[in-house]
Protein backbone atom coordinates (compact mmCIF):
# COMPACT_ATOMS: atom_id res chain seq x y z
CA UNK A 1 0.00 0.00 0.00
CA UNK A 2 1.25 3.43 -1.20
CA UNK A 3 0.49 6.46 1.32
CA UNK A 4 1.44 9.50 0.51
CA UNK A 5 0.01 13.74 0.58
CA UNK A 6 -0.84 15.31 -2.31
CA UNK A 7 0.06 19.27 -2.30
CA UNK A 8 -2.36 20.56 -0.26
CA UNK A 9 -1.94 18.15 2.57
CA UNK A 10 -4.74 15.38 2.27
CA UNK A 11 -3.40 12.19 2.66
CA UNK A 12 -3.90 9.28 0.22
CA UNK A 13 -3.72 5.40 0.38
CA UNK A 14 -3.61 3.63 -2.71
CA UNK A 15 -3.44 -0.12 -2.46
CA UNK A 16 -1.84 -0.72 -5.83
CA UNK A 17 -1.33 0.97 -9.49
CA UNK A 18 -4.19 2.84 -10.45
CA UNK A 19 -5.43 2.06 -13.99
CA UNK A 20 -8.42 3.98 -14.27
CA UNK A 21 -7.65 7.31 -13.94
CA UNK A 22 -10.32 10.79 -14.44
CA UNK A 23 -8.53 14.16 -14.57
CA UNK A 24 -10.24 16.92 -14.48
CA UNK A 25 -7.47 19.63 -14.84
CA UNK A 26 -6.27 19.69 -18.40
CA UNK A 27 -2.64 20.37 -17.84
CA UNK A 28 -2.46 17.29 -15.86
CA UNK A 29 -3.74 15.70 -18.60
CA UNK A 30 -1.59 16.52 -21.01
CA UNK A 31 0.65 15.29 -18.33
CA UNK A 32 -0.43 11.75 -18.11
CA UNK A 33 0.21 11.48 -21.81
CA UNK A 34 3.41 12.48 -21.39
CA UNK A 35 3.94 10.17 -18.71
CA UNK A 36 2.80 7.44 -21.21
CA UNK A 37 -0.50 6.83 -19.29
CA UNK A 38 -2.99 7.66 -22.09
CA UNK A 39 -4.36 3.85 -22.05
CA UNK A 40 -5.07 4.20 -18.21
CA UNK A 41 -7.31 7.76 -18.81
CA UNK A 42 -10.80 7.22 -18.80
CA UNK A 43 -12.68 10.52 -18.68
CA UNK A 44 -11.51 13.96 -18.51
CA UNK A 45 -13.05 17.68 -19.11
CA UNK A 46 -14.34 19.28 -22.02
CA UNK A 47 -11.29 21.43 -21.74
CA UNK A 48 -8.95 18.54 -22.02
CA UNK A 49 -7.24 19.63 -25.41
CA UNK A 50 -4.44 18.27 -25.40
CA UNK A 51 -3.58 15.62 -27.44
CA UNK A 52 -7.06 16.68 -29.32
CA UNK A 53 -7.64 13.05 -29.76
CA UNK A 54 -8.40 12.81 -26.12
CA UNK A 55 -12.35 14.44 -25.93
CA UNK A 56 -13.34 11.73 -28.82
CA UNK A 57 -11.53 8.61 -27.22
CA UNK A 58 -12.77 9.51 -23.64
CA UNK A 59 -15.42 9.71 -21.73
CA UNK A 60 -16.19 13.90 -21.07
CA UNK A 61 -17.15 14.36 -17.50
CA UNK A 62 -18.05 17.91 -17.27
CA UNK A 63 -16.12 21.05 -17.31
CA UNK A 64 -13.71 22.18 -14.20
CA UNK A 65 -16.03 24.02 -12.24
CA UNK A 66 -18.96 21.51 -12.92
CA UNK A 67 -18.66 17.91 -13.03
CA UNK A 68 -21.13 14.83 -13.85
CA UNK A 69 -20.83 13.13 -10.75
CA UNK A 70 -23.05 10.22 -12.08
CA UNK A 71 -20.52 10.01 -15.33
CA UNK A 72 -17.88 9.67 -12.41
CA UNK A 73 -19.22 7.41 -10.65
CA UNK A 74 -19.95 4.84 -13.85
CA UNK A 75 -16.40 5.36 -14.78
CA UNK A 76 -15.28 3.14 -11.32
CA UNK A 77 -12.19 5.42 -11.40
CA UNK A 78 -9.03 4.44 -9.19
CA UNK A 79 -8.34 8.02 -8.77
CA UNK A 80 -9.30 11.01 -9.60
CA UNK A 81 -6.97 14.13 -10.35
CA UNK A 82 -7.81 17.18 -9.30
CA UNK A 83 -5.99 20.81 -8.84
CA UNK A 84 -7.30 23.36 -5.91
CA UNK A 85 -7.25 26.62 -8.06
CA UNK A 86 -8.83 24.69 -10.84
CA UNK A 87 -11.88 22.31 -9.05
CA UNK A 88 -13.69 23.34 -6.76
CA UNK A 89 -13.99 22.44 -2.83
CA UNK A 90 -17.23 20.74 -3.34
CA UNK A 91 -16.27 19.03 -6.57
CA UNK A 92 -13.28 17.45 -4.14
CA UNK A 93 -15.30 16.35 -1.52
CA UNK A 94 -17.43 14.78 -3.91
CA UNK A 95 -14.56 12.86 -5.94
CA UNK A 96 -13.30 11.88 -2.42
CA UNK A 97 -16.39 9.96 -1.96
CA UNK A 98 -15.75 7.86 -4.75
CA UNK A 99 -12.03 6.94 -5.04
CA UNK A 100 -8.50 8.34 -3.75
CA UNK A 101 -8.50 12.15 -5.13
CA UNK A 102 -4.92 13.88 -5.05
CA UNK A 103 -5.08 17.68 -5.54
CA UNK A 104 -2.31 19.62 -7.01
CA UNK A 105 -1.81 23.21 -6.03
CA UNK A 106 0.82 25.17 -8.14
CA UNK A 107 2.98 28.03 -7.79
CA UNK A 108 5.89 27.65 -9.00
CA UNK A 109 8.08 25.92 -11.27
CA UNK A 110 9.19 23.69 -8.34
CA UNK A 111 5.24 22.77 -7.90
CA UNK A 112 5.67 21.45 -10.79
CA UNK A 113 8.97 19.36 -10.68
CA UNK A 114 6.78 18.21 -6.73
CA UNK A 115 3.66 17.02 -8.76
CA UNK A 116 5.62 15.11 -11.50
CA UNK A 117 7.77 13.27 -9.06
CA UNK A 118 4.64 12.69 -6.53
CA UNK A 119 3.07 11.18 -10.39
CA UNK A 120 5.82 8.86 -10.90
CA UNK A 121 5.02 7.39 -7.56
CA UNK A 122 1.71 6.98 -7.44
CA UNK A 123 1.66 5.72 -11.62
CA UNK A 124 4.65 3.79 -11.53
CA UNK A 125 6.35 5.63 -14.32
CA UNK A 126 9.74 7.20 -12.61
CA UNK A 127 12.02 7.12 -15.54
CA UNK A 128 9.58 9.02 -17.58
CA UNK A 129 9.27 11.12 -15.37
CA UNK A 130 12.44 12.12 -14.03
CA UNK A 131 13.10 12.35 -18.07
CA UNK A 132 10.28 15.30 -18.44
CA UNK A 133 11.50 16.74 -15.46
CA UNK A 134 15.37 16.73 -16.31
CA UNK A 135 13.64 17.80 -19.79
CA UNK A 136 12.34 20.91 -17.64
CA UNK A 137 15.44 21.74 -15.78
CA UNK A 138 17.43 21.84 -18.65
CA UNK A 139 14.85 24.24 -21.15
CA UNK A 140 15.08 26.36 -18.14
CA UNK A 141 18.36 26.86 -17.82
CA UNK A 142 19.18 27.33 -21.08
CA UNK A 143 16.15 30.00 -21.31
CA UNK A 144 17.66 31.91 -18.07
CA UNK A 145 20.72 32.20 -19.87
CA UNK A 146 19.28 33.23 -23.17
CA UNK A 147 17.87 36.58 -21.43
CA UNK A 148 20.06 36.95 -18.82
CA UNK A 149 21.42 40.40 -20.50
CA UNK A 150 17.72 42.02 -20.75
CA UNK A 151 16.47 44.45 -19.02
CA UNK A 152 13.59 43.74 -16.68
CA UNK A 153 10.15 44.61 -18.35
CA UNK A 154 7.36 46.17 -16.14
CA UNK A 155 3.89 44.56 -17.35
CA UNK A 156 0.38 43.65 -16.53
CA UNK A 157 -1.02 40.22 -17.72
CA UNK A 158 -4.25 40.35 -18.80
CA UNK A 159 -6.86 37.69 -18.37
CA UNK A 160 -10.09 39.14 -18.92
CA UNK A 161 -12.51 41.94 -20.33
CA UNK A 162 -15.43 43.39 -18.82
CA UNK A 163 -14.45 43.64 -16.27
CA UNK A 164 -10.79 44.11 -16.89
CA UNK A 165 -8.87 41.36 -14.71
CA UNK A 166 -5.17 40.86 -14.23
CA UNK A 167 -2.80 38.24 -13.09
CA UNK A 168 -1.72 39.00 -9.70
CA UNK A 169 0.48 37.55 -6.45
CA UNK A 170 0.60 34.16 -5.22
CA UNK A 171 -0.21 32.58 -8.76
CA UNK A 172 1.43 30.44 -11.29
CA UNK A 173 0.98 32.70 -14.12
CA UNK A 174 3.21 35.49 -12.12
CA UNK A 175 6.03 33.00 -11.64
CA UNK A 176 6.34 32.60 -15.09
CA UNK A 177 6.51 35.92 -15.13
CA UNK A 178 9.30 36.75 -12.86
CA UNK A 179 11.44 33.30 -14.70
CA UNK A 180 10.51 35.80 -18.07
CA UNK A 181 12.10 38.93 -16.36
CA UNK A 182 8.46 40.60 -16.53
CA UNK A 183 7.69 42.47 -13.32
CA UNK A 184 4.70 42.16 -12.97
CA UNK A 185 3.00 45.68 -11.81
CA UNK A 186 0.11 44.05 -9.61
CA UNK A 187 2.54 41.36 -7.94
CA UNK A 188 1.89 42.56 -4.33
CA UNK A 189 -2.18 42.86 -5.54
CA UNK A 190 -4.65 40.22 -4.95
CA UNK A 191 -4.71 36.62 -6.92
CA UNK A 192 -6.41 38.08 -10.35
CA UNK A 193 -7.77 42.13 -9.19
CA UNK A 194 -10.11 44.24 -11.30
CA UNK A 195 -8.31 47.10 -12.76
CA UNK A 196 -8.81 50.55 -13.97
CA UNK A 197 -7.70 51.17 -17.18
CA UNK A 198 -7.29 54.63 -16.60
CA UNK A 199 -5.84 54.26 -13.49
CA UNK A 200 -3.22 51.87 -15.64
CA UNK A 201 -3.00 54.80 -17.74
CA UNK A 202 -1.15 56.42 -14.66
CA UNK A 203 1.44 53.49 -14.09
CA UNK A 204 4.28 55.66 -16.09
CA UNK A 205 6.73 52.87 -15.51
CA UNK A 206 4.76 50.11 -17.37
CA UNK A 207 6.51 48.82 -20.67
CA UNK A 208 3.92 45.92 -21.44
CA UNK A 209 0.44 44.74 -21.82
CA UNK A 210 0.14 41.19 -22.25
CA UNK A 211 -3.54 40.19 -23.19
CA UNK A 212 -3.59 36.38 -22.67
CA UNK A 213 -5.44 33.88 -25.07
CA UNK A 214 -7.18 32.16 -21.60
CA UNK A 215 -9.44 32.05 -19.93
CA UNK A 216 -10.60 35.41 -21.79
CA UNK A 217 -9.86 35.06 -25.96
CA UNK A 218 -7.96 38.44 -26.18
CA UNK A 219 -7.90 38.92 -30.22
CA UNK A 220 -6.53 41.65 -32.86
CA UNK A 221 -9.36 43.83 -32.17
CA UNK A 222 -8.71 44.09 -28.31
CA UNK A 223 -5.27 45.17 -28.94
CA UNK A 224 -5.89 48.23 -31.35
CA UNK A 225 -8.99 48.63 -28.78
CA UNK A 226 -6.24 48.91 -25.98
CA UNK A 227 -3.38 50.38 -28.37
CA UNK A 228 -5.63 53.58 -28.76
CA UNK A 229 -4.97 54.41 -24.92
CA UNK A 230 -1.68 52.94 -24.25
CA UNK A 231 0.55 54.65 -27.20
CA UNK A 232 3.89 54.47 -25.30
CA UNK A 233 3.40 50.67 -24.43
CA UNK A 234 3.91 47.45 -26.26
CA UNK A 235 1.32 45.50 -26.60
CA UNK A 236 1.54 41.33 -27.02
CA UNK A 237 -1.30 38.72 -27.33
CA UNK A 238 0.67 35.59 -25.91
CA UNK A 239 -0.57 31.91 -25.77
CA UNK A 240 -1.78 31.78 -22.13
CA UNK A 241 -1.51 27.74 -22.36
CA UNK A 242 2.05 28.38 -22.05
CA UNK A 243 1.72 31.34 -19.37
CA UNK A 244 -0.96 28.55 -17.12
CA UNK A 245 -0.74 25.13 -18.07
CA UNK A 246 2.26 23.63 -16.02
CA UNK A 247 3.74 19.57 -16.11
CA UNK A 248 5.04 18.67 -19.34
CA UNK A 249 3.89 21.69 -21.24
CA UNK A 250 7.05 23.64 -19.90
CA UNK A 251 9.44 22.07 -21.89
CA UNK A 252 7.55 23.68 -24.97
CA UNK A 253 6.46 27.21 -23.37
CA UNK A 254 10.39 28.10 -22.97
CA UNK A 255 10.80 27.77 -26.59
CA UNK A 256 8.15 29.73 -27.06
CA UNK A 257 9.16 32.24 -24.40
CA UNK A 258 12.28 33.05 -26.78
CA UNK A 259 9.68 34.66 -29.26
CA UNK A 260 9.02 36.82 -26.46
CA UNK A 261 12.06 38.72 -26.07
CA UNK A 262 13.70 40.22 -29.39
């Protein structure tokens, strides 16, 4: 019997293997793939994208805020994968109910490396995964050193519209940030805060907008929209997969990272 605490503390007991697995973060999904546990996934959100093969070979159990539990249930699941920023507290306490649940919660880039080894445990896959997370270490590195001559950027990451809503402290999203050399202007601000735009307007020192393309679908038009107020700044959409999704998906956002800074 494996026992073990997932990231925010509850503890698990898993008796052997699990080969039924539900996931209902889709960065952890993309994950298991990685890992080389697509076989073993049985249902997953309708935001599972990645590999796009996944929503037609799977069973869909609801969204990440909303959940089939019924779906679940007929799924006999031998654990169920779940994130705290992501699911819900209720969602939780309802997978609990039905098999082991282990719940991610993700900072930082060391979260990460945590829930990939705490993976290989409980999925029997370590030299995968110490290969994805070497994989990791090593993109990272090598991206550090790529900017390690430019000049910090003040920005503000933006992840909605009506109302306007930012990226702030104590999320993933801002420690990708920082590794990026982007100061973020609302780091010391709540998780994502409502902003002014014409209070923005008075932030002299800001360089950068970045309007992300999640959860809010920041397009063309929202750019000139924004350009018309904020002549001095740039102005970037960026691919907020690689901004939020975490596990494997790192190894790709530092390449794309590099098309960043120019």
């Amino acid at each position: 019997m494996l026992k073990l605490q997932d990231q925010i503390g509850n503890s698990l007991e898993i008796i052997e293997t699990p080969l039924r697995i539900i996931s209902l973060v889709p960065s952890q999904t993309e994950l298991l793939v990685d890992l080389g546990l697509v076989k073993n996934i049985v249902g997953v959100t309708k935001f599972c994208l990645h590999p796009a093969s996944l929503k037609k070979e799977k069973t869909i159990v609801g969204g990440t805020k909303n959940i089939n539990i019924q779906k679940i249930k007929e799924l006999n699941p031998d654990i169920i994968l779940c994130n705290k920023e992501e699911n819900t507290k209720e969602i939780v306490s309802q997978c609990i109910q039905i098999a082991p649940t282990h719940v991610s919660d993700i900072f930082t880039i060391d979260d990460v490396l945590t829930l990939i080894n705490q993976y290989s445990v409980i999925f029997s896959c370590k030299s995968i995964a110490a290969k994805i997370s070497e994989e990791i270490l090593l993109s990272l590195k090598a991206f550090q050193k790529l900017i390690a001559d430019k000049e910090p950027k003040k920005v503000a990451y933006f992840i909605w519209k009506k109302p306007w809503m930012v990226a702030g402290s104590n999320t993933f999203i801002n420690s990708i940030l920082e590794v990026n050399k982007f100061d973020n202007i609302y780091k010391n601000e709540q998780r994502y805060p409502e902003v002014n735009l014409d209070e923005l307007k008075l932030k002299s020192e800001l360089d950068c907008l970045l309007l992300s393309s999640e959860p809010y679908p920041f397009k063309e038009k929202d750019l000139e929209e924004l350009q018309q107020q904020f002549k001095k700044q740039r102005i970037i959409l960026v691919d907020g997969e690689m901004f939020s999704w975490y596990g494997s998906r790192l190894i790709m956002a530092f390449e794309y990272f590099k098309t960043l800074h120019y």
